[in-house]
PDB file of N, CA and C in Angstrom:
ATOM      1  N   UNK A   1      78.920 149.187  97.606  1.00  0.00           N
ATOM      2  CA  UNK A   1      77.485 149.006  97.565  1.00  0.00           C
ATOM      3  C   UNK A   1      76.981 148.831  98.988  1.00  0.00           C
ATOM      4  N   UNK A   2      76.069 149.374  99.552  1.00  0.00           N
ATOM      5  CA  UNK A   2      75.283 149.711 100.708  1.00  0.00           C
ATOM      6  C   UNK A   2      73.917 149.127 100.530  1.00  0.00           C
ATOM      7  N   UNK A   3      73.830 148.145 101.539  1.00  0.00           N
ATOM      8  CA  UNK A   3      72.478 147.653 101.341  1.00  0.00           C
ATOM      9  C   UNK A   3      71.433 148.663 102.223  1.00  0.00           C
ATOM     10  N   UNK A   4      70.265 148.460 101.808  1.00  0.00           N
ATOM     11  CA  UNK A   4      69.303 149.493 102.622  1.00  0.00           C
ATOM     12  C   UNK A   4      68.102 148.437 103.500  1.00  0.00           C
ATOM     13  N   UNK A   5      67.201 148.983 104.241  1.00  0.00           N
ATOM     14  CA  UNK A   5      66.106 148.098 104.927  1.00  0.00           C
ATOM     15  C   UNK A   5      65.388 147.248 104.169  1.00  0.00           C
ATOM     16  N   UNK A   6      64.880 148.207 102.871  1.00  0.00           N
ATOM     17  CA  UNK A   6      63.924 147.884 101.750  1.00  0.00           C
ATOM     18  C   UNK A   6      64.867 146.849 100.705  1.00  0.00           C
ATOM     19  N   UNK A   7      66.159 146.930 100.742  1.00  0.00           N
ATOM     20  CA  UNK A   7      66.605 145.529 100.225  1.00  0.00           C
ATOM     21  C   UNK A   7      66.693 144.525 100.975  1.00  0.00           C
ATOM     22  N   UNK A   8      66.798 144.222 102.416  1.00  0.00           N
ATOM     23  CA  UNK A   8      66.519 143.379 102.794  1.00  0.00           C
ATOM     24  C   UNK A   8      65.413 142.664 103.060  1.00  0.00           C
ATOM     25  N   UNK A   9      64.274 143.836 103.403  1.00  0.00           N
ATOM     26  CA  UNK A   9      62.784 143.203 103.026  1.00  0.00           C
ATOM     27  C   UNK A   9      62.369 142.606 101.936  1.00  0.00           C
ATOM     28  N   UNK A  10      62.368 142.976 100.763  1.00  0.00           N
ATOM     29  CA  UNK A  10      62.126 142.550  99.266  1.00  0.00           C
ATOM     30  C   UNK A  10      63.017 141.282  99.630  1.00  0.00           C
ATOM     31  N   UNK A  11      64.693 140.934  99.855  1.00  0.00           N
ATOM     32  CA  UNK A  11      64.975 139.584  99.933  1.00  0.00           C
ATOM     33  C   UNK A  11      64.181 138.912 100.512  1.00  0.00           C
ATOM     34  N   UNK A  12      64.016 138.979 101.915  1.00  0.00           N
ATOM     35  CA  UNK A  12      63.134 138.252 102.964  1.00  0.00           C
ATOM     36  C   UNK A  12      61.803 137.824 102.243  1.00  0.00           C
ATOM     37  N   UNK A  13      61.289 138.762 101.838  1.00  0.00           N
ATOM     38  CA  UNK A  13      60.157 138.665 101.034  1.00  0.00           C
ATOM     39  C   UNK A  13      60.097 137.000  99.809  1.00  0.00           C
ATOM     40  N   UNK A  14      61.252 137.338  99.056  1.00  0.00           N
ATOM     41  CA  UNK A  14      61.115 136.484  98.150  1.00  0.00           C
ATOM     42  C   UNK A  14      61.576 135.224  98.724  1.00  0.00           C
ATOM     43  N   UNK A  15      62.330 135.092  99.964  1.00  0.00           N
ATOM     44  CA  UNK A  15      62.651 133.503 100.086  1.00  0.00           C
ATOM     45  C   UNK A  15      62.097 133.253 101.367  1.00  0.00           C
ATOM     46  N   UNK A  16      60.603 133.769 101.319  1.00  0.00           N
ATOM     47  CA  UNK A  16      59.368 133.565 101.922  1.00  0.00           C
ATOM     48  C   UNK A  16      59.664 133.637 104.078  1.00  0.00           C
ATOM     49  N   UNK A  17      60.151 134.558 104.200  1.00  0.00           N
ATOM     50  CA  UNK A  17      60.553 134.870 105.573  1.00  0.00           C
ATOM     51  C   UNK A  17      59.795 136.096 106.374  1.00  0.00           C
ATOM     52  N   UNK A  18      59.437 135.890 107.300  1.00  0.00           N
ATOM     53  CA  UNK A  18      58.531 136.953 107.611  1.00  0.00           C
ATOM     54  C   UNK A  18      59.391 137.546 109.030  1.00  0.00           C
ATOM     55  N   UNK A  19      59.994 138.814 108.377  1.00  0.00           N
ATOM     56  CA  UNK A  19      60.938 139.246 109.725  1.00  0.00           C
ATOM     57  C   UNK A  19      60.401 140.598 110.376  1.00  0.00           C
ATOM     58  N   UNK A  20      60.684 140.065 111.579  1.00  0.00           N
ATOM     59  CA  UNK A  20      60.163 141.724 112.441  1.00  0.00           C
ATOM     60  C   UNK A  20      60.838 142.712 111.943  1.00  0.00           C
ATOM     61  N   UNK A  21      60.655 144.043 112.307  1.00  0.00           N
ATOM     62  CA  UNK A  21      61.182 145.608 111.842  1.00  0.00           C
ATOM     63  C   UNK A  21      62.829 144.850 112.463  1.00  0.00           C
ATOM     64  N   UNK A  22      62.823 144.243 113.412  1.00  0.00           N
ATOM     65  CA  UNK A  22      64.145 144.654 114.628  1.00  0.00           C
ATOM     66  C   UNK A  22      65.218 143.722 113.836  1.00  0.00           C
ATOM     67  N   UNK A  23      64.450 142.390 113.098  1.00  0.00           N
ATOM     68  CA  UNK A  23      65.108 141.863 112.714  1.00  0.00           C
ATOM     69  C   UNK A  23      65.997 142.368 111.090  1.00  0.00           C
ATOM     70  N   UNK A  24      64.693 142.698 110.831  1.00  0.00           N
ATOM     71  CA  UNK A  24      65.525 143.393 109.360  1.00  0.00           C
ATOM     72  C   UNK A  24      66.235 144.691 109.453  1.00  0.00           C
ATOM     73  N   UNK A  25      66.190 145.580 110.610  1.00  0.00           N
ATOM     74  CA  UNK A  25      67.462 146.104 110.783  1.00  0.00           C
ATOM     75  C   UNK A  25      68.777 145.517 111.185  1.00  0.00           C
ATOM     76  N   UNK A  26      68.482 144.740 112.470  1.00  0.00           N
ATOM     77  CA  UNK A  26      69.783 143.688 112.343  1.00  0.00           C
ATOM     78  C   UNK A  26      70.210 143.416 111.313  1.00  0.00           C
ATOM     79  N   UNK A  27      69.585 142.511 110.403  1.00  0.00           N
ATOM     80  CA  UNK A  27      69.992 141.504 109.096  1.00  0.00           C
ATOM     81  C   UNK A  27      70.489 142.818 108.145  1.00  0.00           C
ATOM     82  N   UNK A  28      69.997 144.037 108.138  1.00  0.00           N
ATOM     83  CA  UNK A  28      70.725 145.246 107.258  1.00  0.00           C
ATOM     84  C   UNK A  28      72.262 145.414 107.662  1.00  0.00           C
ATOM     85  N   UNK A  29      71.967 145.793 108.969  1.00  0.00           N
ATOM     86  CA  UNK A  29      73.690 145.817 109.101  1.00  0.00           C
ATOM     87  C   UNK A  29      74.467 144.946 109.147  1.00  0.00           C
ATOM     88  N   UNK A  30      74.233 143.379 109.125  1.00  0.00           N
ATOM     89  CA  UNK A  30      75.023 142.157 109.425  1.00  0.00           C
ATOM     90  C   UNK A  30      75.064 142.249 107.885  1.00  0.00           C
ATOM     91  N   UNK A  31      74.053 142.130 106.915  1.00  0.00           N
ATOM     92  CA  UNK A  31      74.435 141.926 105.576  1.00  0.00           C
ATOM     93  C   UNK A  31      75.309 143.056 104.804  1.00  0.00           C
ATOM     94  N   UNK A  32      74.908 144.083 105.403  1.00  0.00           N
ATOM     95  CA  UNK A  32      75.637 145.266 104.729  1.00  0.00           C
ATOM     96  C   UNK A  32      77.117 145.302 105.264  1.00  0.00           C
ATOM     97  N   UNK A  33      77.920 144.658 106.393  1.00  0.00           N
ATOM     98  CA  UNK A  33      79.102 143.799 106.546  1.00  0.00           C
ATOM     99  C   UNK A  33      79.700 142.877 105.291  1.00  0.00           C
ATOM    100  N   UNK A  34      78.808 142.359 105.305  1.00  0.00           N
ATOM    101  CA  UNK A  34      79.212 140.860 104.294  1.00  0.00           C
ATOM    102  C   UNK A  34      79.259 141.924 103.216  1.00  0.00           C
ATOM    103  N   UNK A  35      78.705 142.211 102.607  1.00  0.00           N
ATOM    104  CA  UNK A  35      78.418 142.946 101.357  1.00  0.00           C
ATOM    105  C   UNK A  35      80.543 144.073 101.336  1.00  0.00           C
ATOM    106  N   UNK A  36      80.257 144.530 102.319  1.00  0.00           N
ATOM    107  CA  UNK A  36      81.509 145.325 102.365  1.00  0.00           C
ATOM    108  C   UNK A  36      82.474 144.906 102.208  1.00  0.00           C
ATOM    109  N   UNK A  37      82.526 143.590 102.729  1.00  0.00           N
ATOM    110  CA  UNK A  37      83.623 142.715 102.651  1.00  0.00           C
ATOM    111  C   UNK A  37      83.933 142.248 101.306  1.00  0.00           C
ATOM    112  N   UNK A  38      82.978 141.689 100.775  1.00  0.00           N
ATOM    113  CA  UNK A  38      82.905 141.300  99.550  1.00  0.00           C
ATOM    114  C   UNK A  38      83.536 142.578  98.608  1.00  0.00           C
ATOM    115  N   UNK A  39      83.324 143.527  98.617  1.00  0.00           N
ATOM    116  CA  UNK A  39      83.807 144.630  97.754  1.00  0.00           C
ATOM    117  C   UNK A  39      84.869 145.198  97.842  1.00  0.00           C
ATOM    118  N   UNK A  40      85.374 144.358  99.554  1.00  0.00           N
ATOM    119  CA  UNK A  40      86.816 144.792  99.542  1.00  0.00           C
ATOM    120  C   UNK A  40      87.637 143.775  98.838  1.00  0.00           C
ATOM    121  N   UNK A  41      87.326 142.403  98.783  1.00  0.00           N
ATOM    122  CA  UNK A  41      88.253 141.400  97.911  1.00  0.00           C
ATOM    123  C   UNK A  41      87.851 141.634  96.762  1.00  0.00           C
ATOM    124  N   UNK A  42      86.701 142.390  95.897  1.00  0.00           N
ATOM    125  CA  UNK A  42      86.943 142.673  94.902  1.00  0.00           C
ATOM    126  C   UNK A  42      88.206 144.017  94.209  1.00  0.00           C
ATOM    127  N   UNK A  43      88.957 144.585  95.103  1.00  0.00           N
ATOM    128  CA  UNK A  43      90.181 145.359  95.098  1.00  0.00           C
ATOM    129  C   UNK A  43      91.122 144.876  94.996  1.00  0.00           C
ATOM    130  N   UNK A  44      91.345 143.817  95.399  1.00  0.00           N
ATOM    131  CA  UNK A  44      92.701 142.770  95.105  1.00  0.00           C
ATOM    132  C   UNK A  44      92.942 142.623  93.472  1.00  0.00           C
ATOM    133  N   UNK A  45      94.286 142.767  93.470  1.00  0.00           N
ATOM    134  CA  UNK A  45      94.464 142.338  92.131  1.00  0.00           C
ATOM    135  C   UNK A  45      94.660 140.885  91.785  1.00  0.00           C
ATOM    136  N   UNK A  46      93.719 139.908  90.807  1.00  0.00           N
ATOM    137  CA  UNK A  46      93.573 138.615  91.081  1.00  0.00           C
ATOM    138  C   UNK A  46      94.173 138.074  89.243  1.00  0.00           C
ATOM    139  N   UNK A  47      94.813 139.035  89.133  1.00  0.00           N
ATOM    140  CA  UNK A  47      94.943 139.371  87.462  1.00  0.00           C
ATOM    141  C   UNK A  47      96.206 137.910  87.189  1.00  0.00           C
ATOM    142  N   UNK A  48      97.244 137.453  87.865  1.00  0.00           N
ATOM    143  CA  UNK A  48      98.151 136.342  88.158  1.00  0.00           C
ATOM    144  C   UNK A  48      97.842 135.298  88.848  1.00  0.00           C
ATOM    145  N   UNK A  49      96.593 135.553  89.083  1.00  0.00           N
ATOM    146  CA  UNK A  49      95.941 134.260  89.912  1.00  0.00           C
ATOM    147  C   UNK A  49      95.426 132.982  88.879  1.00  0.00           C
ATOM    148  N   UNK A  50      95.311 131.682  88.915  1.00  0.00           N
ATOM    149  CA  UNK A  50      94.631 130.788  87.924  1.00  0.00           C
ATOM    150  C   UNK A  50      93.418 130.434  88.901  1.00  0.00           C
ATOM    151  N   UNK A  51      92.701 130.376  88.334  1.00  0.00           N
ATOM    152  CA  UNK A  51      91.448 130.285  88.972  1.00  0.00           C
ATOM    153  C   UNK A  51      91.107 128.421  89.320  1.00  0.00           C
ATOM    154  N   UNK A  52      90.472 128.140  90.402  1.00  0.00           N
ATOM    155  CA  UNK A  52      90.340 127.336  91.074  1.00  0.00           C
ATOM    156  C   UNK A  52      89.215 126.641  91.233  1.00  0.00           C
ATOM    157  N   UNK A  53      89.510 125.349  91.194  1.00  0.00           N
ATOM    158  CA  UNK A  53      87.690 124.862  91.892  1.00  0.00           C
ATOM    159  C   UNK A  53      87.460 124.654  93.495  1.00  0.00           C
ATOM    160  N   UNK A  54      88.647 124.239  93.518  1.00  0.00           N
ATOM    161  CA  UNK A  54      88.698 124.294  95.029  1.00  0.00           C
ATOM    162  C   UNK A  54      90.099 124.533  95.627  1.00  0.00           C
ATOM    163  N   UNK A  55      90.350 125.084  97.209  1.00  0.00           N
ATOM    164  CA  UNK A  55      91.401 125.895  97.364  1.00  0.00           C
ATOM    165  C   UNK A  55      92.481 124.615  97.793  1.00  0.00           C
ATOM    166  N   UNK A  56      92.205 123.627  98.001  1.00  0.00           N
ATOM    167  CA  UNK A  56      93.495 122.613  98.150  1.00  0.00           C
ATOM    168  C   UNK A  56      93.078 121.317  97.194  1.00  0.00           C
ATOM    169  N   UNK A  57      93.948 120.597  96.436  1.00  0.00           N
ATOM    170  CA  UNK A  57      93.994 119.679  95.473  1.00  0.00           C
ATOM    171  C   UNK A  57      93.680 118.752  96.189  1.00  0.00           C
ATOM    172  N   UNK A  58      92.529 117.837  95.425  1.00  0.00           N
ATOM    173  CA  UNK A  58      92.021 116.910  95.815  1.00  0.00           C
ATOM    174  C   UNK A  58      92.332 115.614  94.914  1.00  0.00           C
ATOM    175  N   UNK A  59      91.957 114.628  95.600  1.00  0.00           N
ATOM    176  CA  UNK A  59      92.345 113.047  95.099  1.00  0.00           C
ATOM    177  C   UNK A  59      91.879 112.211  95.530  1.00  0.00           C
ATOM    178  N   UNK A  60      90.642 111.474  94.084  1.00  0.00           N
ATOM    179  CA  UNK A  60      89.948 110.416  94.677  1.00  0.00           C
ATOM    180  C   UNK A  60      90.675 109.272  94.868  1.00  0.00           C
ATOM    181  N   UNK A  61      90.469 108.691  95.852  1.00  0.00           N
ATOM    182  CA  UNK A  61      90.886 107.254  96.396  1.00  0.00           C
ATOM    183  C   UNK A  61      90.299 106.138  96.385  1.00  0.00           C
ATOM    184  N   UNK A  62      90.150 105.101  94.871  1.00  0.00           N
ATOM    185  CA  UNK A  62      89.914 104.466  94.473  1.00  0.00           C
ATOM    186  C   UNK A  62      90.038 102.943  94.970  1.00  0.00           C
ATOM    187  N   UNK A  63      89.030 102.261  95.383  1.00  0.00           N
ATOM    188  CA  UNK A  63      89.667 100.671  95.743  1.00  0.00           C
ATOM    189  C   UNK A  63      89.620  99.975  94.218  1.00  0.00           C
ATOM    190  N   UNK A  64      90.488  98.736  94.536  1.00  0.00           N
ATOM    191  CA  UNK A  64      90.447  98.160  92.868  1.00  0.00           C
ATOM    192  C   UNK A  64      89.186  97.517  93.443  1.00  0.00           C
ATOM    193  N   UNK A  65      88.352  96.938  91.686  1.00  0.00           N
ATOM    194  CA  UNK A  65      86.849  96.496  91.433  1.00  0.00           C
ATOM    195  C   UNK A  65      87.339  94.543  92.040  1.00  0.00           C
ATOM    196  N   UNK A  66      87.053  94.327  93.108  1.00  0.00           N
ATOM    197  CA  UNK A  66      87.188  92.834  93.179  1.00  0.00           C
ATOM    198  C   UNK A  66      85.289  92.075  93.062  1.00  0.00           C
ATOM    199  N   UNK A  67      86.202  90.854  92.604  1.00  0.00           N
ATOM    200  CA  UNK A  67      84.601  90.219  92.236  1.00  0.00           C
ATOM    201  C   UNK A  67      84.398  89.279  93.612  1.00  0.00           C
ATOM    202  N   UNK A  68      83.763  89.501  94.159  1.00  0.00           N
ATOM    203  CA  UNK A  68      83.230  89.070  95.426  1.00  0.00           C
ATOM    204  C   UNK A  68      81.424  87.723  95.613  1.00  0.00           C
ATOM    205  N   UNK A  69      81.610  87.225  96.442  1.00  0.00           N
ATOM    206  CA  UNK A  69      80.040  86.869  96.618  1.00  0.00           C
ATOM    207  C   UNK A  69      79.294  87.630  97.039  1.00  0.00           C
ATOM    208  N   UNK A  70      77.994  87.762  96.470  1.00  0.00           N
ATOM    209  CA  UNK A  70      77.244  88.369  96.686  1.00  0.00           C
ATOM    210  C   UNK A  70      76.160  87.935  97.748  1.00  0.00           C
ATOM    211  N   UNK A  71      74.851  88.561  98.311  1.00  0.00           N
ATOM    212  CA  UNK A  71      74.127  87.578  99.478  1.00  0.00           C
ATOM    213  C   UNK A  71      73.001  87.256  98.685  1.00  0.00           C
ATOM    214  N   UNK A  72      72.412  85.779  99.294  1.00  0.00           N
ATOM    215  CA  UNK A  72      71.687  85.226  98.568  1.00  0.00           C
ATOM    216  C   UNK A  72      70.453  86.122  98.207  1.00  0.00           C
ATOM    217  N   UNK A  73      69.916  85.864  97.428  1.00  0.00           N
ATOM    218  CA  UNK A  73      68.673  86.701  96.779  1.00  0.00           C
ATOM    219  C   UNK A  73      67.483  86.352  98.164  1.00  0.00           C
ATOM    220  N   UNK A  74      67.396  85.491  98.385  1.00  0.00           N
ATOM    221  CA  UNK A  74      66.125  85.314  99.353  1.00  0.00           C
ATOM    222  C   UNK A  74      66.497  86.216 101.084  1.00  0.00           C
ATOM    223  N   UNK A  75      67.994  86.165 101.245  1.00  0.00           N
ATOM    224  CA  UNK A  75      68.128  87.130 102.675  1.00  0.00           C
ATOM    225  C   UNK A  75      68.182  88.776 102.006  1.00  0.00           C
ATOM    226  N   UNK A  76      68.352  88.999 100.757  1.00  0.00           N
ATOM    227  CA  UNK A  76      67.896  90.446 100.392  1.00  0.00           C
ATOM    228  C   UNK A  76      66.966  90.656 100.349  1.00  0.00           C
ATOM    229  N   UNK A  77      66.059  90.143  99.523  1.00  0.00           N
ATOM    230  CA  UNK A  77      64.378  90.338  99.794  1.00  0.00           C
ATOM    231  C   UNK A  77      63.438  90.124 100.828  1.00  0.00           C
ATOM    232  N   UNK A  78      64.236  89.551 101.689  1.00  0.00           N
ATOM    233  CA  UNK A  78      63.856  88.951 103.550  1.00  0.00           C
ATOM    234  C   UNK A  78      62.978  90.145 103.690  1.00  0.00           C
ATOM    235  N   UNK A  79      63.608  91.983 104.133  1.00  0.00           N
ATOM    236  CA  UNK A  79      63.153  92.453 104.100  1.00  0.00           C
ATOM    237  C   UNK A  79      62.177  93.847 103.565  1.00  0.00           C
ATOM    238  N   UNK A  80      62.110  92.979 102.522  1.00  0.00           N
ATOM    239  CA  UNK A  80      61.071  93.885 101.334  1.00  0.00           C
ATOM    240  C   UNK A  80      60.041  94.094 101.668  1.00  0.00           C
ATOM    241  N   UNK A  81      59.117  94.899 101.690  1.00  0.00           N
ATOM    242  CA  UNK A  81      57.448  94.997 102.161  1.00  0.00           C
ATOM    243  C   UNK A  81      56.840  94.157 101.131  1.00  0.00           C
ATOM    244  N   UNK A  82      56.880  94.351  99.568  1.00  0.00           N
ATOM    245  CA  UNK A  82      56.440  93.592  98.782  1.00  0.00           C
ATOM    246  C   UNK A  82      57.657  93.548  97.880  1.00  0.00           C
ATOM    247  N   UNK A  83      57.231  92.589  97.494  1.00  0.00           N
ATOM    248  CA  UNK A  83      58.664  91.498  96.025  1.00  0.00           C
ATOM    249  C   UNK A  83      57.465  90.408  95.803  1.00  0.00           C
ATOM    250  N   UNK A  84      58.167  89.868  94.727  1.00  0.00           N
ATOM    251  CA  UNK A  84      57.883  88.940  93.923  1.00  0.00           C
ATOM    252  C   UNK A  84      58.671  87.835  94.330  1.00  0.00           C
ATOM    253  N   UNK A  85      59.035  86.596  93.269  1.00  0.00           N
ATOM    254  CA  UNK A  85      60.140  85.504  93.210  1.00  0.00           C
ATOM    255  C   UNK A  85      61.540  86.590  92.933  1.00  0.00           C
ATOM    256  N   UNK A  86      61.800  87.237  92.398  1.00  0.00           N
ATOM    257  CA  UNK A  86      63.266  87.572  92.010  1.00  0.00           C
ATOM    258  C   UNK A  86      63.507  89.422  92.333  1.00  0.00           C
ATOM    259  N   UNK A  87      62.425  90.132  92.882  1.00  0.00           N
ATOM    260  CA  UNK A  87      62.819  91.261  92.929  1.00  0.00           C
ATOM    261  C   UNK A  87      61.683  92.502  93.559  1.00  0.00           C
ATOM    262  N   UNK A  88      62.361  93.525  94.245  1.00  0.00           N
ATOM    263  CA  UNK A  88      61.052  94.572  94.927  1.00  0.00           C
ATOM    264  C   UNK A  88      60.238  94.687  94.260  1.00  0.00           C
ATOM    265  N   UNK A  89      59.054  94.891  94.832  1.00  0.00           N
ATOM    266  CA  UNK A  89      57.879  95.295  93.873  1.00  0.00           C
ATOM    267  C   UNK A  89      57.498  97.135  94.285  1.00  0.00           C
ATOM    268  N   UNK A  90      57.880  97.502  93.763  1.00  0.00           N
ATOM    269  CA  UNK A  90      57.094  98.957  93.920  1.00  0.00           C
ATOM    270  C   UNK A  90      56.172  99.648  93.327  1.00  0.00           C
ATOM    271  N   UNK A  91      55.596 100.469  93.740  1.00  0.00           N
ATOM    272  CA  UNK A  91      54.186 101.595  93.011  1.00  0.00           C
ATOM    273  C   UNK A  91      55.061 102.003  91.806  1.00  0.00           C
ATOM    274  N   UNK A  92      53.908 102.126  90.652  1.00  0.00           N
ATOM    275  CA  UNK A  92      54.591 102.639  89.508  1.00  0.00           C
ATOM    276  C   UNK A  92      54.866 104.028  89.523  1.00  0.00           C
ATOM    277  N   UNK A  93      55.405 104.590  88.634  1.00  0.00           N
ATOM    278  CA  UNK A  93      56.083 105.855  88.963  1.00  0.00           C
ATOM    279  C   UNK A  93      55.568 107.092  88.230  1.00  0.00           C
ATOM    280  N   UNK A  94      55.712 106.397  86.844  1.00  0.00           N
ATOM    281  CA  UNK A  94      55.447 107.289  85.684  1.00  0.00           C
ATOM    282  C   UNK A  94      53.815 106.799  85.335  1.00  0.00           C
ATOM    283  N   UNK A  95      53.192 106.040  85.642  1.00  0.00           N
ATOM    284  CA  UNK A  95      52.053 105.413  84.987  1.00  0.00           C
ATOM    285  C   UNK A  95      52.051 103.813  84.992  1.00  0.00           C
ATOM    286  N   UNK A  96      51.001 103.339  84.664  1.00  0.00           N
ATOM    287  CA  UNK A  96      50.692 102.069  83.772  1.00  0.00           C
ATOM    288  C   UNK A  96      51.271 102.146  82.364  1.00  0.00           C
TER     289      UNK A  96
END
C-alpha cells in the first residue's frame, strides 16, 4: 500500500493540522516508509507465535499493607484553601 499527497492531506485535515505543500510531501514520503515497513512485517510468518501484551514479562512489586500513623487531621487541612472542621470543601460538581 502506497500512500499518496491527498492521503496525507485528508489525515492532516482531520487531526486538525494545517501543513504547507513542502510539508505534506515530506510527511508522504516519511509516512509512505512507515507504511512499507509495516507491510513488510506483515510477510513474516507469525502463525507459531503466541501473541503478547508486552514483549518482556512483567512483575508487579508489591509492598505488604502495614498499618501505620497517620498525620494529624489539622496539619492536612493546614493547607486547604477552604475545609470545614473535618474535611476539603470543594465546588460542587454534578449540581446542588
Amino acid at each position: 500500500m502506497s500512500l499518496s499527497a491527498s492521503d496525507v492531506e485528508k489525515v492532516s485535515l482531520l487531526a486538525r493540522l494545517l501543513l504547507t505543500p513542502q510539508e505534506i510531501e515530506a510527511l508522504t514520503s516519511q509516512l509512505g516508509q512507515i507504511v512499507e515497513y509495516v507491510d513488510q512485517l506483515g510477510e513474516i510468518d507469525t502463525e507459531q507465535v503466541e501473541p503478547l501484551a508486552h514483549a518482556v514479562e512483567l512483575v508487579n512489586v508489591w509492598a505488604d499493607d502495614e498499618v501505620r500513623p497517620s498525620l494529624p487531621r489539622d496539619e492536612v487541612l493546614s493547607g486547604a484553601p477552604h475545609r470545614d472542621e473535618d474535611s476539603y470543601l470543594v465546588p460542587a460538581v454534578l449540581g446542588d
